[in-house]
Every structure is written in C-alpha cells, then in structure tokens.
Protein backbone atom coordinates (compact mmCIF):
# COMPACT_ATOMS: atom_id res chain seq x y z
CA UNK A 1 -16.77 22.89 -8.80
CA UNK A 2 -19.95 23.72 -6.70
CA UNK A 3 -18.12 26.03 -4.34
CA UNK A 4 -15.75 27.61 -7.55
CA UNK A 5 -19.45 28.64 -9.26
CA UNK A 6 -21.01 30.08 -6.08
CA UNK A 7 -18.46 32.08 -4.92
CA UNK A 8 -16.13 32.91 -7.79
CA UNK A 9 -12.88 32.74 -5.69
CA UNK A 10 -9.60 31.62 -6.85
CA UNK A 11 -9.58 27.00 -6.50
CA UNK A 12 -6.14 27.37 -5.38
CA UNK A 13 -7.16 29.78 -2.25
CA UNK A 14 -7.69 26.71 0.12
CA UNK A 15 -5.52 23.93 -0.47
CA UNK A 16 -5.34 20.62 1.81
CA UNK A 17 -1.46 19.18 1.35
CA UNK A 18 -2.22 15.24 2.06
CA UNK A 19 1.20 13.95 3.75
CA UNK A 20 2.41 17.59 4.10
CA UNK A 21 4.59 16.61 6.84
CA UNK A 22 7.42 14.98 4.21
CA UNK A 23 9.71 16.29 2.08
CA UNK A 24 7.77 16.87 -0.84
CA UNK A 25 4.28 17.71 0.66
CA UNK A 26 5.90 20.55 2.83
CA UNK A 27 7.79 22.26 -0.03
CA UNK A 28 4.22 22.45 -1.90
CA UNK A 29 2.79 23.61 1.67
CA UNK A 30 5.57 26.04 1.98
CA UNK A 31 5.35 27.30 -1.60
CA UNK A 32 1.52 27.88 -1.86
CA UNK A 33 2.12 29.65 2.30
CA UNK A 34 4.67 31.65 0.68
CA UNK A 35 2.50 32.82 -2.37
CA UNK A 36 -0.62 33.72 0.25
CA UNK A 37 -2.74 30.68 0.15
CA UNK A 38 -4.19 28.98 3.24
CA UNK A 39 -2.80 25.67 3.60
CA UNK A 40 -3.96 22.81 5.44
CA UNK A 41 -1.94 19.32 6.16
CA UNK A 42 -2.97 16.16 7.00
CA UNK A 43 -0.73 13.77 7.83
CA UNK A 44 -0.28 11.15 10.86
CA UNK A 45 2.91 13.65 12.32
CA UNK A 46 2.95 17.29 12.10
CA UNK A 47 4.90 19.30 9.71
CA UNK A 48 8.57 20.51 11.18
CA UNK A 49 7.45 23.94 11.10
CA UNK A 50 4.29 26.11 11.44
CA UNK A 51 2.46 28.72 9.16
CA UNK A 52 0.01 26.30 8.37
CA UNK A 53 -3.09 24.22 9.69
CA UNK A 54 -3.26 20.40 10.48
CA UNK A 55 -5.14 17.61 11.09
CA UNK A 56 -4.08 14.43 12.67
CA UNK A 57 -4.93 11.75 10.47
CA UNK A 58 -4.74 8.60 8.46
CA UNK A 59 -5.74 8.41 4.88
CA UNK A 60 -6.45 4.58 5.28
CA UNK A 61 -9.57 6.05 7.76
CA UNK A 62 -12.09 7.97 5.25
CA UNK A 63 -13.85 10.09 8.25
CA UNK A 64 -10.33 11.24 8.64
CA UNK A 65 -10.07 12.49 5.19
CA UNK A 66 -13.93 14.09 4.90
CA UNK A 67 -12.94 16.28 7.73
CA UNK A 68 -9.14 17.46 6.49
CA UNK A 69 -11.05 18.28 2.80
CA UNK A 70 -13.85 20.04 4.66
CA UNK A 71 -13.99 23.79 2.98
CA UNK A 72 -11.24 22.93 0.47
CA UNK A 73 -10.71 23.91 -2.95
CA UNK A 74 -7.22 21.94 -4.15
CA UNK A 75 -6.18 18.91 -2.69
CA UNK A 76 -2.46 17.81 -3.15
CA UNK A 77 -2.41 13.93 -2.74
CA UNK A 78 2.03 13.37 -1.64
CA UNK A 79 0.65 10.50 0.87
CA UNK A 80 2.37 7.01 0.25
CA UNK A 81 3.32 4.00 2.08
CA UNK A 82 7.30 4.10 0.48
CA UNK A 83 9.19 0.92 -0.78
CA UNK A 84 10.31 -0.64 2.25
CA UNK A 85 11.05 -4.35 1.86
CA UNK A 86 10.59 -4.68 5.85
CA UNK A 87 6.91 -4.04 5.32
CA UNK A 88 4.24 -5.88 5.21
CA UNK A 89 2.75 -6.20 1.50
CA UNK A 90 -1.12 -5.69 2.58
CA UNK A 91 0.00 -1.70 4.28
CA UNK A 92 1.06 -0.82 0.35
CA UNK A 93 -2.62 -1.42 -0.23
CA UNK A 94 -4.15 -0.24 2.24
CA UNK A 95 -2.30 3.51 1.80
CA UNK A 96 -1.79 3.30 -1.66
CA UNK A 97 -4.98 2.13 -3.01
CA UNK A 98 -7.25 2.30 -0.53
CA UNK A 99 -6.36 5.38 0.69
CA UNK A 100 -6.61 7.11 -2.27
CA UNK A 101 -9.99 5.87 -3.35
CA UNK A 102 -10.46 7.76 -0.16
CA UNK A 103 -9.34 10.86 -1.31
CA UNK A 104 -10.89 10.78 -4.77
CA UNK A 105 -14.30 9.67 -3.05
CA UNK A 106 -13.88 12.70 -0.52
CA UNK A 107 -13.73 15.15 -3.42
CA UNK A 108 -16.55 13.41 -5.29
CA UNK A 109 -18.58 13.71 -2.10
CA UNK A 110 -17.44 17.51 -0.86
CA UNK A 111 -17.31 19.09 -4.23
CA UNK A 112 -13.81 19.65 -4.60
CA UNK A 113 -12.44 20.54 -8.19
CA UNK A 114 -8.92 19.65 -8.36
CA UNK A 115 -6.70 16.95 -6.92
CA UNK A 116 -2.88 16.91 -8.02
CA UNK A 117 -1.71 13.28 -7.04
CA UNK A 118 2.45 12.24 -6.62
CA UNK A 119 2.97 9.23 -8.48
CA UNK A 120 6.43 8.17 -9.43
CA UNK A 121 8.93 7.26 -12.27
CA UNK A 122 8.17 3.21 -10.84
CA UNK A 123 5.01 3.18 -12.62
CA UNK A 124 6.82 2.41 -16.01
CA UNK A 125 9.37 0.33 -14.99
CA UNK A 126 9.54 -3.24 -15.45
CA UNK A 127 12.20 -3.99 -13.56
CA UNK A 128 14.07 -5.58 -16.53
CA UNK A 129 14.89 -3.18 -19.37
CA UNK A 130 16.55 0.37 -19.17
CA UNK A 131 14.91 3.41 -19.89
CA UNK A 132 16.97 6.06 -21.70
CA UNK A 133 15.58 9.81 -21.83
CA UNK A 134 11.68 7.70 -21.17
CA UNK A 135 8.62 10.11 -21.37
CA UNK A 136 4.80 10.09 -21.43
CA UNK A 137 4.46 7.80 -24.22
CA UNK A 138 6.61 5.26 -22.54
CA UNK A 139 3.25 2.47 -21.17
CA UNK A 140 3.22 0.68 -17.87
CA UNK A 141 4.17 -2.97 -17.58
CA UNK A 142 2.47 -5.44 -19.64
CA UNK A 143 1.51 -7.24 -16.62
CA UNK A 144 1.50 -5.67 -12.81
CA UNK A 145 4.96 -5.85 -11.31
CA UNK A 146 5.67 -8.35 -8.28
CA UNK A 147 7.30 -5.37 -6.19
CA UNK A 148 4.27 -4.55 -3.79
CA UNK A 149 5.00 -0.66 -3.99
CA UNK A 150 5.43 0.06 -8.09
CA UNK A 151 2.01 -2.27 -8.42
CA UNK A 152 -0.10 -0.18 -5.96
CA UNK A 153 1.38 3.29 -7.22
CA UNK A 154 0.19 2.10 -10.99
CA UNK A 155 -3.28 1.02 -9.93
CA UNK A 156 -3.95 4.23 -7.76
CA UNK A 157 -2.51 6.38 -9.98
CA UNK A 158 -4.88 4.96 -12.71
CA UNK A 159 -7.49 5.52 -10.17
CA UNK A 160 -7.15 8.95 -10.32
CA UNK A 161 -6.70 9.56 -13.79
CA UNK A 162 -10.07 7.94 -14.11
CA UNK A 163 -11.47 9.80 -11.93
CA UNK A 164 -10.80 13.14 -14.00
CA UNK A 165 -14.50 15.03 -15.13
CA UNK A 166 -16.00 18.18 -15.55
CA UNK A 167 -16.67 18.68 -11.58
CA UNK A 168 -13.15 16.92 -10.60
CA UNK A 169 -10.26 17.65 -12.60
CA UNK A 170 -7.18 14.98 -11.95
CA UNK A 171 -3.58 14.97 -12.83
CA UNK A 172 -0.54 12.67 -11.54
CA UNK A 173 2.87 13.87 -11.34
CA UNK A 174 5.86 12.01 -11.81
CA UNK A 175 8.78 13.13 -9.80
CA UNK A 176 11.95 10.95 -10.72
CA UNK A 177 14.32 10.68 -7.95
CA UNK A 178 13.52 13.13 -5.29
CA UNK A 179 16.01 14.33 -2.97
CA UNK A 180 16.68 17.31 -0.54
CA UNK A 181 16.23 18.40 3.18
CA UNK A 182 13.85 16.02 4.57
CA UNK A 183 14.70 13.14 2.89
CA UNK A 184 14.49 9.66 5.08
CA UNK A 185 14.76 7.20 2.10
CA UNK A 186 16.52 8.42 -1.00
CA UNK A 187 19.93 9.88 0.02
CA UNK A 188 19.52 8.56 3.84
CA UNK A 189 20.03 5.33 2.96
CA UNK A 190 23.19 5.65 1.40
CA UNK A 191 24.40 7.71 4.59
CA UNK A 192 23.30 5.10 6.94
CA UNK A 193 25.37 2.28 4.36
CA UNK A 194 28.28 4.26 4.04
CA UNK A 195 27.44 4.88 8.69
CA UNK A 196 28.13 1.01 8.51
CA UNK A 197 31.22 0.60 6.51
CA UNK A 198 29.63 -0.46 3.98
CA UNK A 199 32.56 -0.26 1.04
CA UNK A 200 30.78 -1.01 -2.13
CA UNK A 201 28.79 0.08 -5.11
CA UNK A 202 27.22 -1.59 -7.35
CA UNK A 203 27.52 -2.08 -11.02
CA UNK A 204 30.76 -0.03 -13.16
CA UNK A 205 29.53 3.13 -12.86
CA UNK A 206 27.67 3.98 -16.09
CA UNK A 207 24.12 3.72 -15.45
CA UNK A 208 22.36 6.85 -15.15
CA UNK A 209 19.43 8.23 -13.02
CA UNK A 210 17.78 10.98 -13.32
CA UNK A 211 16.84 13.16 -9.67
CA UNK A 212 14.48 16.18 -8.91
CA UNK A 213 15.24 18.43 -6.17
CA UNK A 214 12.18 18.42 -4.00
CA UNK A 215 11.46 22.36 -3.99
CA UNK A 216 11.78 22.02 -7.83
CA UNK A 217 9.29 19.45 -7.67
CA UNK A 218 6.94 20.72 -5.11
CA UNK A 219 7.03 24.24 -8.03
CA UNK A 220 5.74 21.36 -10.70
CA UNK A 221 2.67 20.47 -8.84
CA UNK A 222 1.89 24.23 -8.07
CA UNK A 223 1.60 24.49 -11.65
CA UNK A 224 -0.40 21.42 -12.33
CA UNK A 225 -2.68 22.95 -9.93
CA UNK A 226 -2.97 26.59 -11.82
CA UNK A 227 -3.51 24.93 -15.05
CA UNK A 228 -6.27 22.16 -13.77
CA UNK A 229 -9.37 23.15 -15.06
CA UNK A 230 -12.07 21.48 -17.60
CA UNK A 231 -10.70 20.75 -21.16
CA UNK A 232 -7.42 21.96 -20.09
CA UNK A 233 -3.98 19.86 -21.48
CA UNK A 234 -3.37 18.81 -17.81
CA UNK A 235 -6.70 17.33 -17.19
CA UNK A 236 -6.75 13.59 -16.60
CA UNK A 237 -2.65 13.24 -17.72
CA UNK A 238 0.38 12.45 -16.47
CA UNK A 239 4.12 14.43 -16.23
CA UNK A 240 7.54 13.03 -15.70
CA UNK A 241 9.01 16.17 -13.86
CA UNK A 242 13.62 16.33 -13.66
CA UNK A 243 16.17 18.68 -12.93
CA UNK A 244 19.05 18.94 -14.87
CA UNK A 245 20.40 17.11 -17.81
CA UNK A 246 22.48 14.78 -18.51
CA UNK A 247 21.47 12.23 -15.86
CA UNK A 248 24.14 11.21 -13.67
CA UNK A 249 25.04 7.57 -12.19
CA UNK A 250 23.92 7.29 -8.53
CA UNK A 251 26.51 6.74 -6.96
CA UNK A 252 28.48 9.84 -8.96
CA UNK A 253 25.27 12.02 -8.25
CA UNK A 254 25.78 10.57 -4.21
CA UNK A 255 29.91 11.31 -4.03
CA UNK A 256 29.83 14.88 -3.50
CA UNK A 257 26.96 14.99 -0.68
CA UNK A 258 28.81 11.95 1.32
CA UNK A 259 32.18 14.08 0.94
CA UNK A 260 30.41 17.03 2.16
CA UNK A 261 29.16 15.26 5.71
CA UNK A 262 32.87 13.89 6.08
CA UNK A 263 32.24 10.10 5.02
CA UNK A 264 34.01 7.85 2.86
CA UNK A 265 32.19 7.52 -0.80
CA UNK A 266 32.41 3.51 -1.37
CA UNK A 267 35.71 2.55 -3.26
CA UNK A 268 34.53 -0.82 -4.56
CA UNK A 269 32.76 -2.49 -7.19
CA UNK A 270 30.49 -5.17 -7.16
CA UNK A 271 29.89 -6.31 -10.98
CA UNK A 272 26.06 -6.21 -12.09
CA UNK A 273 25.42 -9.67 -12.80
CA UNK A 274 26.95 -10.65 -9.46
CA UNK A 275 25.28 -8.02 -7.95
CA UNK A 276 22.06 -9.63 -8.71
CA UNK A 277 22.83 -13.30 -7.52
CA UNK A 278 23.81 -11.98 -4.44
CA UNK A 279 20.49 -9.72 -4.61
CA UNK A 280 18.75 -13.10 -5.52
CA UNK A 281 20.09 -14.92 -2.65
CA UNK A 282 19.79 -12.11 0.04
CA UNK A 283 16.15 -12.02 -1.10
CA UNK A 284 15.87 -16.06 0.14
CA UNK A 285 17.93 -16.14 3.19
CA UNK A 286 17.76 -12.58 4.63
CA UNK A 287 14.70 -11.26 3.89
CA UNK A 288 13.94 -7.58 4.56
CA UNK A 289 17.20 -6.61 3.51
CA UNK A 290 17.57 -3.13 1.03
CA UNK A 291 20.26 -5.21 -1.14
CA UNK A 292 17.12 -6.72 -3.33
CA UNK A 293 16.90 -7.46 -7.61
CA UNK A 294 14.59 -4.40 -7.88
CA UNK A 295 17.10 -2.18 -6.38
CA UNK A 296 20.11 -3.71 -7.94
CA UNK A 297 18.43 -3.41 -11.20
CA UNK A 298 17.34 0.10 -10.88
CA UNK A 299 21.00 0.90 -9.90
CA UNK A 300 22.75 -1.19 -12.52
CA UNK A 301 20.06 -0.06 -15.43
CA UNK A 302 19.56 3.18 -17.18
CA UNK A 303 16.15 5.23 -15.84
CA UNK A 304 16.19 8.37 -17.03
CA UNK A 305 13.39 10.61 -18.13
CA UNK A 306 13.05 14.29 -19.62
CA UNK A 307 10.22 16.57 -18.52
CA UNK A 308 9.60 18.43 -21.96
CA UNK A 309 5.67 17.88 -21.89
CA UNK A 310 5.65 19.10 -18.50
CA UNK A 311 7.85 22.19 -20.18
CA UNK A 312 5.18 22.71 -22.65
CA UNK A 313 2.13 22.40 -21.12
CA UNK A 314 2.81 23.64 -17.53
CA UNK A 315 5.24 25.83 -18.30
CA UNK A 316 7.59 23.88 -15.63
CA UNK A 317 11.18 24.92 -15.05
CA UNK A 318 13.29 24.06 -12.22
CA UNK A 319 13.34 27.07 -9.89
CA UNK A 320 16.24 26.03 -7.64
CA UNK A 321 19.79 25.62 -9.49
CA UNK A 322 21.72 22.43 -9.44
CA UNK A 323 24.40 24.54 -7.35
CA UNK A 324 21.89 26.16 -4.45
CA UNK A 325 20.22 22.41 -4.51
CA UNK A 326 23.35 21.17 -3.48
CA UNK A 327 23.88 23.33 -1.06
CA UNK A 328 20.74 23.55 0.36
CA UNK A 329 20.33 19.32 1.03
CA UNK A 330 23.71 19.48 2.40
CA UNK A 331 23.01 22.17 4.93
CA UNK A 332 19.95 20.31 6.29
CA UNK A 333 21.96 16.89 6.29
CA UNK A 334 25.14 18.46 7.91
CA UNK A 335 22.66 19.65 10.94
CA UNK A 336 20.69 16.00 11.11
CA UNK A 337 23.55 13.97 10.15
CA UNK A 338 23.75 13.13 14.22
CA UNK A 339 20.25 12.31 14.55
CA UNK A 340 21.07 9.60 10.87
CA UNK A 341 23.45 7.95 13.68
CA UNK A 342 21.36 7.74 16.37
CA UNK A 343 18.54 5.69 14.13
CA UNK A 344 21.33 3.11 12.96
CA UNK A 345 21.18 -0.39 14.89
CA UNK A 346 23.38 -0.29 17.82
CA UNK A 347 24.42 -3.80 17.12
C-alpha cells in the first residue's frame, strides 16, 4: 500500500507468480506477460518458457521469499505441496502452512497490497457427503479432515483470509478440477493407469465433477487481482471458479482425451461400496497406493460447484471454450504423451 501511495502506479504492474513454473501459475504468468505486466516467478524449477523473470527458491525458506517479493506490487500465491499419498504428512505442512505464513509475513513486512492465493474445492469436502451445484455458503468440515492435504489447504487458506486489511488486501480462489497442458496429477494419472492396463473405473458412472480449464482459471485470478482493493466485494473472500455446466462424471469427462492419445478408456466397473473396501484394505496393506477412500469417494460422490458469485462480483467468464480447451490439452498431451511413458515404473 506504501509503494501504491508514493508512486501512484498501477498494483498489478509488478506481479511475483509464486509456483509459476506449473500449470496454473504459468497461465497467470503468461496472461499478465501477455497484457504488459512484468512478471516474476519463483518456484524451485524454472518455467518451460521465457518472457519472464525468476528466482530459484523454496517457499518453506522465508529469505527465499523476501527476496522474490522484493519491488513487488501483486503476489499470486499457486505454490502447494499436491495430494500425494507417497508423501510424507509433515512436507503438507511445511509448504502449505508454513510456507504461506511466509508469504503473508513477506507482504506484511515489504508493503505489498494484494496477494491472490489458489486454494481448492477440498476445503469443503468432508469426504463423506456429496455436494451438488455447492457454493460460497457451503462451510468447511465440522472438524479438520484426516487427509493431510485438504487439512493444510483449509488452515492456510484461513490464514490468508485473516490476513486481509486496509494495507494487505487477501482473496482465495477456488479452482475445481483443473486440467490442461501441464498437468502432472489430474489427467496424468489416469494416462499412466490406463499406460498399465489398468481396465477399470470406479463407481456406475453417475457421479459428477465439475473441472476448470487452467487458462480459464489462471483469467479468474487476474480478475481477483483488478478488483482487490480496500472495501472492495473481493476483499478477504473466497470464489469457487468452473467451466461449463452440467458437470460431467470423470471418467465420461476423461473418455474423449484417452481416445484422442490412442489408449483404451477402461471398460469395467468396480461397484462403489466395493470400491471402498478394496480402497480400505489397499490403504492397510499397500500403503502409498492412489486407489485410497478419499479418492474413491470423491469419484463415486457428487462435487460439483457453480461460480455465480465469482460471475457477479469479478465479472469472471471462462475465456477459452469447452471445444478449443479440448483441443488445446490434447495437443500438449499428444507431444508429452512419450515422456508420460518414460516416468512409469519399468517393472
């Protein structure tokens, strides 16, 4: 706020991109590039392409972060330490809560007036019930969730809605399911299943999910960012942000991207309920494993959320059609889909 009063210039001139170097955080770098701003990244990698400045670094390390928000006006907060049963549960608090106490302390501390942080649809579920057409009203888990990545992405992003004053304005956007080029988790994972013969899906097919293209979601927190200021709507709240709707089941929503790269959708079902036992038991004797209750659930269970208040108050609208998103993931998969290979276990 210091820096906006002295010299009058635009907040969204110099913008750090924290994680810029993954899907998401480069589509926001990209965007604000595109649109004339200078863009900085931090991340531990650099970003797959150039146009912008970056700094080697590690959120967990705050000396790392003082120096990427050095002469910064927006800071766009993508970092996280992603569900990944393999890892070990103290890393999802060390990134995801103590790295962004970090962040918010580095703007405290350098003056910085806005910081737009990625949270995710996982901060309202339960892991139990289904969420049909689930908004801003809908509240976070009576009690913290078990799952070591949903219960450090609640308490940080309640961190930084806390956070939110007069000298540092906060807001937290939801992306559902984000997909497109770059992606290692979301659609990878079902490439690298369907890689290993892997002949099954889970549940009967009418559970629905809602997804977010990741340029489409990058364009939400742009707008977060323009409309971040003092007593503004955006100010210390949250938006769901979504494509298209209806929502579509996942594996539906997965069919036409695995047809596309040559592969063979999975042709079998594996009941809900039976689903989870074996989830249950694969949880006990095989630990690590992606076939888990959390992700059976969120397979098996309606989660699907509309991004009216993000409509309203941002003015948000998908700039990237259903169609062009399509083709646009597929392209970048079709020219990586070797490389998807080449990470599988050679056993």
């Amino acid at each position: 706020m210091v820096r906006e009063r002295e010299t009058g210039h635009n907040p969204l001139d110099t913008c750090l991109v924290i994680g810029g170097s993954g899907m998401l955080g480069f589509e926001i770098a990209k965007q604000l590039n595109s649109d004339g701003k200078k863009v900085r990244i931090l991340d531990l990698v650099p970003p797959e392409g150039g146009g912008f400045g970056f700094i080697a670094g590690d959120i967990r390390k705050k000396e790392d972060v003082l120096k990427a928000c050095k002469k910064v006006d927006t800071v766009f907060q993508t970092a996280a330490e992603v569900w990944d049963p393999r890892k070990q549960k103290n890393v999802y608090d060390e990134v995801n809560i103590g790295g962004n106490h970090n962040v918010i302390e580095a703007c405290k501390e350098l003056g910085i007036s806005r910081l737009i942080y990625t949270s995710t649809l996982d901060v309202v579920v339960d892991g139990k019930k289904a969420i049909v057409d689930g908004d801003e009203s809908h509240p976070y888990p009576r009690r913290l969730p078990s799952d070591p990545y949903c219960r450090t992405k609640i308490i940080a992003e309640k961190m930084v809605l806390e956070a939110n004053c007069p000298d540092l304005n906060t807001c937290s956007i939801r992306p559902v399911g984000i997909y497109g080029p770059r992606d290692k988790y979301h659609l990878t994972n079902i490439i690298k299943a369907c890689l290993e013969g892997v002949d099954f899906k889970i549940g009967d097919g009418s559970a629905e999910f809602s997804h977010v293209y990741s340029e489409n979601a990058a364009h939400a927190h742009i707008l977060a960012a323009k409309n971040l200021k003092a007593g503004s709507p955006a100010a210390g709240n949250t938006y769901f942000i979504t494509d298209y709707h209806p929502a579509k089941n996942l594996f539906e929503f997965m069919e036409p991207f695995l047809l596309g790269l040559g592969l063979k959708p999975p042709s079998r079902s594996i009941p809900y309920r039976i689903a989870y036992l074996f989830a249950w038991f694969y949880e006990i004797f095989k630990p690590g494993s992606n076939f888990n209750r959390f992700s059976v659930i969120q397979t098996c269970v309606d989660h699907t959320f509309i991004s009216d208040k993000a409509r309203r108050e941002l003015g948000y609208r998908p700039i990237v059609s259903e169609e062009e998103a399509f083709k646009r993931t597929l392209e970048w998969f079709s020219k990586n889909l070797d490389d998807i290979k080449a990470s599988l276990p050679k056993s």
